[in-house]
C-alpha atoms as a PDB file:
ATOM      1  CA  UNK A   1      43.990 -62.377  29.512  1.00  0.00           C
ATOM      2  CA  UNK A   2      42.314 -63.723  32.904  1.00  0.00           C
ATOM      3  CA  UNK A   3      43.836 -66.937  34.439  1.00  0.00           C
ATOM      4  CA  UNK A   4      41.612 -69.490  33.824  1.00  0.00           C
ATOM      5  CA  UNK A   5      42.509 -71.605  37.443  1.00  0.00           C
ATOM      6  CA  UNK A   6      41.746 -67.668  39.344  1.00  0.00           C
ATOM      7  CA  UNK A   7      38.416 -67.624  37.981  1.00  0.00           C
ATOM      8  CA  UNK A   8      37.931 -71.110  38.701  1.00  0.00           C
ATOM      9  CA  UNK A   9      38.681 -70.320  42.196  1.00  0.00           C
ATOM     10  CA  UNK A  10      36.770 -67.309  41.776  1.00  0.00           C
ATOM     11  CA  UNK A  11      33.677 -69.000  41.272  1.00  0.00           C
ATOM     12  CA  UNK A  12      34.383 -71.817  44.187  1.00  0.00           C
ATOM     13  CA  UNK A  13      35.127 -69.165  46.938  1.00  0.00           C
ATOM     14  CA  UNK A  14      31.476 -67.311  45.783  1.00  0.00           C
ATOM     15  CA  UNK A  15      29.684 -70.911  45.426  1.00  0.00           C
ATOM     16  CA  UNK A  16      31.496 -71.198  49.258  1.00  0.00           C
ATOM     17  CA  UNK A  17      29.908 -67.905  50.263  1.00  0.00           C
ATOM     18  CA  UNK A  18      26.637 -68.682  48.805  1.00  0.00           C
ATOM     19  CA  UNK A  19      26.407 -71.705  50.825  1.00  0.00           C
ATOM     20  CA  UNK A  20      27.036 -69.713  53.959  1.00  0.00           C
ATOM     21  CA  UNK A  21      24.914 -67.429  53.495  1.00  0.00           C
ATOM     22  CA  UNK A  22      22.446 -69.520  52.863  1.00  0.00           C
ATOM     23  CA  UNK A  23      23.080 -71.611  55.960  1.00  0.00           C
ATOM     24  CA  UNK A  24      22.890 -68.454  57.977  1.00  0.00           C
ATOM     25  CA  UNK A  25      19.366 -67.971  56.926  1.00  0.00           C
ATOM     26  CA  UNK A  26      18.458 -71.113  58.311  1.00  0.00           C
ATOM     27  CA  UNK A  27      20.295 -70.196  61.931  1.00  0.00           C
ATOM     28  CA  UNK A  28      19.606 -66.947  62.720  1.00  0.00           C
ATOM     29  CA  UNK A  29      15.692 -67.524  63.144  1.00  0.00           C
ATOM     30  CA  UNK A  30      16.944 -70.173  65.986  1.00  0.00           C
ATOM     31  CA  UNK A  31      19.204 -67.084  67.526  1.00  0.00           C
ATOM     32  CA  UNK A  32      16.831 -65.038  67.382  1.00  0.00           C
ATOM     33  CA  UNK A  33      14.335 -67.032  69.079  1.00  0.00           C
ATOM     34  CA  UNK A  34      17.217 -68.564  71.754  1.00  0.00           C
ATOM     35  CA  UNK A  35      17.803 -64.309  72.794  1.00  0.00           C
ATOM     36  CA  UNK A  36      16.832 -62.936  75.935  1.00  0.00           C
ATOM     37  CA  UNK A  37      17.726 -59.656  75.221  1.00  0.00           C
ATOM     38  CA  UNK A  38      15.044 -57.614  73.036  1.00  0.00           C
ATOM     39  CA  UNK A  39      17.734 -55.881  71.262  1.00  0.00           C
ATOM     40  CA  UNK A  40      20.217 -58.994  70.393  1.00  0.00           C
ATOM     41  CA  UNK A  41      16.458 -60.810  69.123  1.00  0.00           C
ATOM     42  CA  UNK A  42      16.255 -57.683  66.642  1.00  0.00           C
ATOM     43  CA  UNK A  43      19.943 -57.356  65.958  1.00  0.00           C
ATOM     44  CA  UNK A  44      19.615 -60.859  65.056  1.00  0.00           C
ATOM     45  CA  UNK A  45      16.385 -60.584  62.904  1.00  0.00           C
ATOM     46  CA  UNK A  46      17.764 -57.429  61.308  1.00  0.00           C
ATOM     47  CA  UNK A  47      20.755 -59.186  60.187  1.00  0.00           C
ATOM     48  CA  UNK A  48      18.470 -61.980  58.743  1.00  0.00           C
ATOM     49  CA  UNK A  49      16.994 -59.524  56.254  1.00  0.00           C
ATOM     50  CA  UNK A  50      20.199 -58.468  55.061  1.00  0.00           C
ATOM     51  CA  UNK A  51      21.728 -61.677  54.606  1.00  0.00           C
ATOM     52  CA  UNK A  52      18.433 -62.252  52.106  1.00  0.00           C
ATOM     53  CA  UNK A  53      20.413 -59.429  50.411  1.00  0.00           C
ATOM     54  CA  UNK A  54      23.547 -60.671  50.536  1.00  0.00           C
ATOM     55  CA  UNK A  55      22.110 -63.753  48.740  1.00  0.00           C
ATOM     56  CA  UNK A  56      20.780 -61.909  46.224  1.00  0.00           C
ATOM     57  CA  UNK A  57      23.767 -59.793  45.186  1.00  0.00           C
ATOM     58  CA  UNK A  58      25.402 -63.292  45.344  1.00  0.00           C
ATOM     59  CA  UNK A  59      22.998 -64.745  42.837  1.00  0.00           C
ATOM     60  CA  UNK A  60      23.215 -61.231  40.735  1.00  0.00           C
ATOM     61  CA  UNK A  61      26.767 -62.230  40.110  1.00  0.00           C
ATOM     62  CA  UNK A  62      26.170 -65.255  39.499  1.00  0.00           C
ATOM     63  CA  UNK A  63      23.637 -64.838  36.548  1.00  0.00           C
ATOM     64  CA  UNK A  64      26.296 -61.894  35.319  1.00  0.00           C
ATOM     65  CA  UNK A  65      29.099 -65.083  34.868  1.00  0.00           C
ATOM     66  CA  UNK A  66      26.325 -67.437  33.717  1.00  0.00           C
ATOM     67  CA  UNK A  67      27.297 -69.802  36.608  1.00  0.00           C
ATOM     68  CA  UNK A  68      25.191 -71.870  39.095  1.00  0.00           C
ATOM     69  CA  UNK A  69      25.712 -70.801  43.035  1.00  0.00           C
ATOM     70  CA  UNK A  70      24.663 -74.316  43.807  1.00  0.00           C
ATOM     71  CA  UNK A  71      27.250 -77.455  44.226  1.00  0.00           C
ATOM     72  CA  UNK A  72      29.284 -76.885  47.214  1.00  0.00           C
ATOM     73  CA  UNK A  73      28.892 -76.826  50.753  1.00  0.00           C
ATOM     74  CA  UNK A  74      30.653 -74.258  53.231  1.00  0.00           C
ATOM     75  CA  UNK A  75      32.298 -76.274  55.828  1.00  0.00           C
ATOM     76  CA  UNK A  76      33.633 -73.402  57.962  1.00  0.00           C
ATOM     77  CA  UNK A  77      30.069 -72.151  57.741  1.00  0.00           C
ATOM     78  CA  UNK A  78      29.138 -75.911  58.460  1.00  0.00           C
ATOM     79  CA  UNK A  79      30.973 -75.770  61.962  1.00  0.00           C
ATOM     80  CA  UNK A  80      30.501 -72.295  63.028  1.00  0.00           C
ATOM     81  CA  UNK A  81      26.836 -73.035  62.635  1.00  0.00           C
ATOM     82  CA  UNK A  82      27.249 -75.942  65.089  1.00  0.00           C
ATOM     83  CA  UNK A  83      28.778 -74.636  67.706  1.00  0.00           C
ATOM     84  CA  UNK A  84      26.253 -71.506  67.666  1.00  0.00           C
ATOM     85  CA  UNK A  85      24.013 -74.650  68.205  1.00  0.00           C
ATOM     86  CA  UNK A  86      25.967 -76.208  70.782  1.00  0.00           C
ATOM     87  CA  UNK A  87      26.238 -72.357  73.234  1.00  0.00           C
ATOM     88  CA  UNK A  88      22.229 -73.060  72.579  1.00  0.00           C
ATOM     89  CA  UNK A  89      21.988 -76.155  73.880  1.00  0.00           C
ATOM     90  CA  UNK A  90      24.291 -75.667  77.407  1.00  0.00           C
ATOM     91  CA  UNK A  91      21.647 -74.918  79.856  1.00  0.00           C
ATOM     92  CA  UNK A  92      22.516 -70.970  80.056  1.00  0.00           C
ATOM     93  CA  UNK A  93      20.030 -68.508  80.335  1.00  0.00           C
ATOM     94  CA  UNK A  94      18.947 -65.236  79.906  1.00  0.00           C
ATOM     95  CA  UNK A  95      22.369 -63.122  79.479  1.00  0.00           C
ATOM     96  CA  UNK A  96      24.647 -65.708  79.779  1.00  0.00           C
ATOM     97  CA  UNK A  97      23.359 -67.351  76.856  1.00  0.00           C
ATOM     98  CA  UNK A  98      23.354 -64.045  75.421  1.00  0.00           C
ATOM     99  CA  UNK A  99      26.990 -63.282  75.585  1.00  0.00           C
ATOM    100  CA  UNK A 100      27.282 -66.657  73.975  1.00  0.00           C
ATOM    101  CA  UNK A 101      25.054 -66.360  70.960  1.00  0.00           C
ATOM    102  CA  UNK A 102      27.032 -62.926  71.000  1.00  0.00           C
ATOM    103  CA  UNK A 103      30.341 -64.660  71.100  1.00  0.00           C
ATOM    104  CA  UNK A 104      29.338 -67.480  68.225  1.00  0.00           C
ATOM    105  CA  UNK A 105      27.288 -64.591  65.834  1.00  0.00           C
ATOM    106  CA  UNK A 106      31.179 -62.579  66.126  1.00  0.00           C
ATOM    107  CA  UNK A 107      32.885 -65.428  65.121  1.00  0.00           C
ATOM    108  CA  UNK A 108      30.260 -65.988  62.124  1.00  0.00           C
ATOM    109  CA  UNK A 109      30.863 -62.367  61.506  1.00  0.00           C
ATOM    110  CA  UNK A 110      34.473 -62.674  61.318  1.00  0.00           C
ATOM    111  CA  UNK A 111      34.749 -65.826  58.880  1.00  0.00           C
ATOM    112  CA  UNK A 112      31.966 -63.641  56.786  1.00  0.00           C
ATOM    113  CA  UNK A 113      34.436 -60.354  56.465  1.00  0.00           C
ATOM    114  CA  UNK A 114      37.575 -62.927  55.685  1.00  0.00           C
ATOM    115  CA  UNK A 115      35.848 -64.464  53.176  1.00  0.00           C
ATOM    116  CA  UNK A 116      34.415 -61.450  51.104  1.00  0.00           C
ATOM    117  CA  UNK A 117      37.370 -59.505  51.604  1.00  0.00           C
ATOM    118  CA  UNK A 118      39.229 -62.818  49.749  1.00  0.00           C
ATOM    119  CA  UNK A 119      36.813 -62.901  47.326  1.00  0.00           C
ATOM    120  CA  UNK A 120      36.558 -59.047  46.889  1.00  0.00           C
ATOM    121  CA  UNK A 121      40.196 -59.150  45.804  1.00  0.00           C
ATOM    122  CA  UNK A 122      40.012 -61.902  43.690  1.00  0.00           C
ATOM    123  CA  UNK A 123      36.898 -59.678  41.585  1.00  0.00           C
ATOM    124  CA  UNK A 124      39.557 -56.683  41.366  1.00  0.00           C
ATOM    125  CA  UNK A 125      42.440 -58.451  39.438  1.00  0.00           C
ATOM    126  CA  UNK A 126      39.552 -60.456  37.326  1.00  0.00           C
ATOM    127  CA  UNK A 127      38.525 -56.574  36.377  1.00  0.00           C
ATOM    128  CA  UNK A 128      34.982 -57.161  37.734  1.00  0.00           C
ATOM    129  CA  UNK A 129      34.326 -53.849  38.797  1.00  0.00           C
ATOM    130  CA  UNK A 130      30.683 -54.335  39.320  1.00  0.00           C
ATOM    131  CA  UNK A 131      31.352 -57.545  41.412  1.00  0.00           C
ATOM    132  CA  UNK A 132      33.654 -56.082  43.384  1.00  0.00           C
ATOM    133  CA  UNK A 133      31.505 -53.474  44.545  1.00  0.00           C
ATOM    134  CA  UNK A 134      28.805 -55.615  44.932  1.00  0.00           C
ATOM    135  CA  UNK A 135      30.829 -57.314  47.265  1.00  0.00           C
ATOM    136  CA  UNK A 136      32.300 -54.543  48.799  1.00  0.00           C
ATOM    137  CA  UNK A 137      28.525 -53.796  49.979  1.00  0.00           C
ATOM    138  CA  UNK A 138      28.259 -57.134  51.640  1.00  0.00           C
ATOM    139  CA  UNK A 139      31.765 -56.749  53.403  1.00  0.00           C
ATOM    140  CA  UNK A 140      30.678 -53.849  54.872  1.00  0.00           C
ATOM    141  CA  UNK A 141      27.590 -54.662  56.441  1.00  0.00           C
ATOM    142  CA  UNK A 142      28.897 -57.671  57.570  1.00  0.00           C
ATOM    143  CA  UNK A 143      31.475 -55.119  59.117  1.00  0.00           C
ATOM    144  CA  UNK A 144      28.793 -53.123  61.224  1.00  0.00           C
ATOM    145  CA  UNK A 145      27.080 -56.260  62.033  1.00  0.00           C
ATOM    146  CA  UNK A 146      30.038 -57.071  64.290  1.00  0.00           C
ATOM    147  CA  UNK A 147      30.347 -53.538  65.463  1.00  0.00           C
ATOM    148  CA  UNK A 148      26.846 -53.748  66.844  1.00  0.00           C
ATOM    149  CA  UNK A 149      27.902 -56.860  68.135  1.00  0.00           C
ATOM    150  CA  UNK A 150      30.776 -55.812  69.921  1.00  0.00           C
ATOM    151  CA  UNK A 151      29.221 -52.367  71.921  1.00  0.00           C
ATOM    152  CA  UNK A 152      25.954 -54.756  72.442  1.00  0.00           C
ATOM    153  CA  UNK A 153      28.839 -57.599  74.086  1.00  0.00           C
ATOM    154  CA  UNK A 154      29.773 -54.785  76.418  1.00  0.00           C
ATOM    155  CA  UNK A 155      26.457 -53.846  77.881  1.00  0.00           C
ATOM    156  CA  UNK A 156      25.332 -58.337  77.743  1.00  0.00           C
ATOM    157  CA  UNK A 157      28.631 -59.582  79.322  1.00  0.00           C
ATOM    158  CA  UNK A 158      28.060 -56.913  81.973  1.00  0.00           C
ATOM    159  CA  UNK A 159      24.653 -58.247  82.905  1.00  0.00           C
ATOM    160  CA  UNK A 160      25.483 -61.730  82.410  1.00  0.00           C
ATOM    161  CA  UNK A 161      28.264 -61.212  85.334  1.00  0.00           C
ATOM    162  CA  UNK A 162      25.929 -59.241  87.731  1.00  0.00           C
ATOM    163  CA  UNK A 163      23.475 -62.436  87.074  1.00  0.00           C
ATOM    164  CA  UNK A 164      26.128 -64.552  88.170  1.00  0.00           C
ATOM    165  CA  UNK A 165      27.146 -62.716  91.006  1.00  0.00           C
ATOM    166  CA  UNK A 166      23.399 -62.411  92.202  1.00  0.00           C
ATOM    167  CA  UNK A 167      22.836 -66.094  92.013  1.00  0.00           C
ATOM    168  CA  UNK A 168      25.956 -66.794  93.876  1.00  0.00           C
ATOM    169  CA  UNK A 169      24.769 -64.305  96.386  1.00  0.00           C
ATOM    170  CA  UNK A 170      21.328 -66.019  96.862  1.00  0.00           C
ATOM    171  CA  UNK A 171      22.873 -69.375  96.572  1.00  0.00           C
ATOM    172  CA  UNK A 172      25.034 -68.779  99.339  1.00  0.00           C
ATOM    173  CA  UNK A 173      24.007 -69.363 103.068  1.00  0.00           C
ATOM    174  CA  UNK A 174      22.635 -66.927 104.751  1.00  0.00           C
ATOM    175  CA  UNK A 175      22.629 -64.731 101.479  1.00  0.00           C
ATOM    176  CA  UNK A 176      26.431 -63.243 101.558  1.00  0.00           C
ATOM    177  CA  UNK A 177      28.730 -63.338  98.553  1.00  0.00           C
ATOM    178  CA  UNK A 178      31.050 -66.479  98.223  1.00  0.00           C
ATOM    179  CA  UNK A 179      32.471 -65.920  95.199  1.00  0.00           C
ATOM    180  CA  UNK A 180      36.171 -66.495  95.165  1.00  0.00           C
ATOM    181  CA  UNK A 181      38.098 -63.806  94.118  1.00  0.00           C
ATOM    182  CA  UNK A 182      40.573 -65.198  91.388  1.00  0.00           C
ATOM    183  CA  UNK A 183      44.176 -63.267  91.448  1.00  0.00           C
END
């Protein structure tokens, strides 16, 4: 017989997930439209479509425990959202901004794979088998999501620092570098 306080918990952590997930869909429109960078715009849109599915296997487990996702709000979600918002909202631009929607779509990322692989756990010693691999799915994506995100960080944060380097350059008088070199 199942503890009755795990699946309890069970429920809250997917109720916690469903709330991110569904507060994702709501913030990566604003990403995508905030990216410079053709590719991070349809990383970002491509990842909206999946988190629509992501949702869905959410609510498929939900209707399988006869249980309402709705009732609780992800804070962690809550404050990753915000300070996606916030890198938005700095004055950056181009790929600057893009290493920074980069940076706060990673952390998102991470947070995401903690959570399901928590939760993922929690469906094996329940015995939900279909759950599990439900959720599995999810974890994985989420997974390549923040692969992408890393090798696209790579070729961003590169551009972002020649950017930087020109506009010092131009900024400077008669148009030689001034950066400081920083030991």
């Amino acid at each position: 017989m199942s503890n009755e306080n795990l699946k309890k918990l069970y429920v809250d952590e997917l109720k916690d997930l469903f709330s991110a997930e569904n507060q994702l869909l709501k913030a990566l429109p604003k990403m995508a439209k905030a990216a410079s960078s053709d590719e991070l715009r349809t990383g970002f849109e491509k990842h909206l479509e999946q988190t629509k599915v992501h949702v869905q296997r959410l609510e498929e487990i939900f209707e399988s425990v006869d249980e309402s996702p709705k009732g609780k709000k992800c804070v962690g979600m809550e404050g990753l959202v915000k300070e996606g918002a916030e890198v938005m909202e700095q004055g950056f631009e181009d790929a600057v901004l893009d290493a920074g929607l980069i940076g706060a779509a990673r952390r998102v990322e991470h947070y995401e794979m903690a959570a399901y692989a928590a939760v993922c756990e929690i469906a094996k010693v329940l015995g939900q088998t279909k759950h599990s691999s439900l959720l599995e799915k999810t974890l994985a994506e989420e997974k390549q999501t923040d692969e992408k995100l890393s090798d696209l960080a790579k070729e961003i944060n590169s551009q972002a620092n020649e950017e930087g380097s020109q506009e010092q350059q131009d900024s400077s008088p008669g148009g030689k570098k001034t950066a400081k070199r920083v030991a």
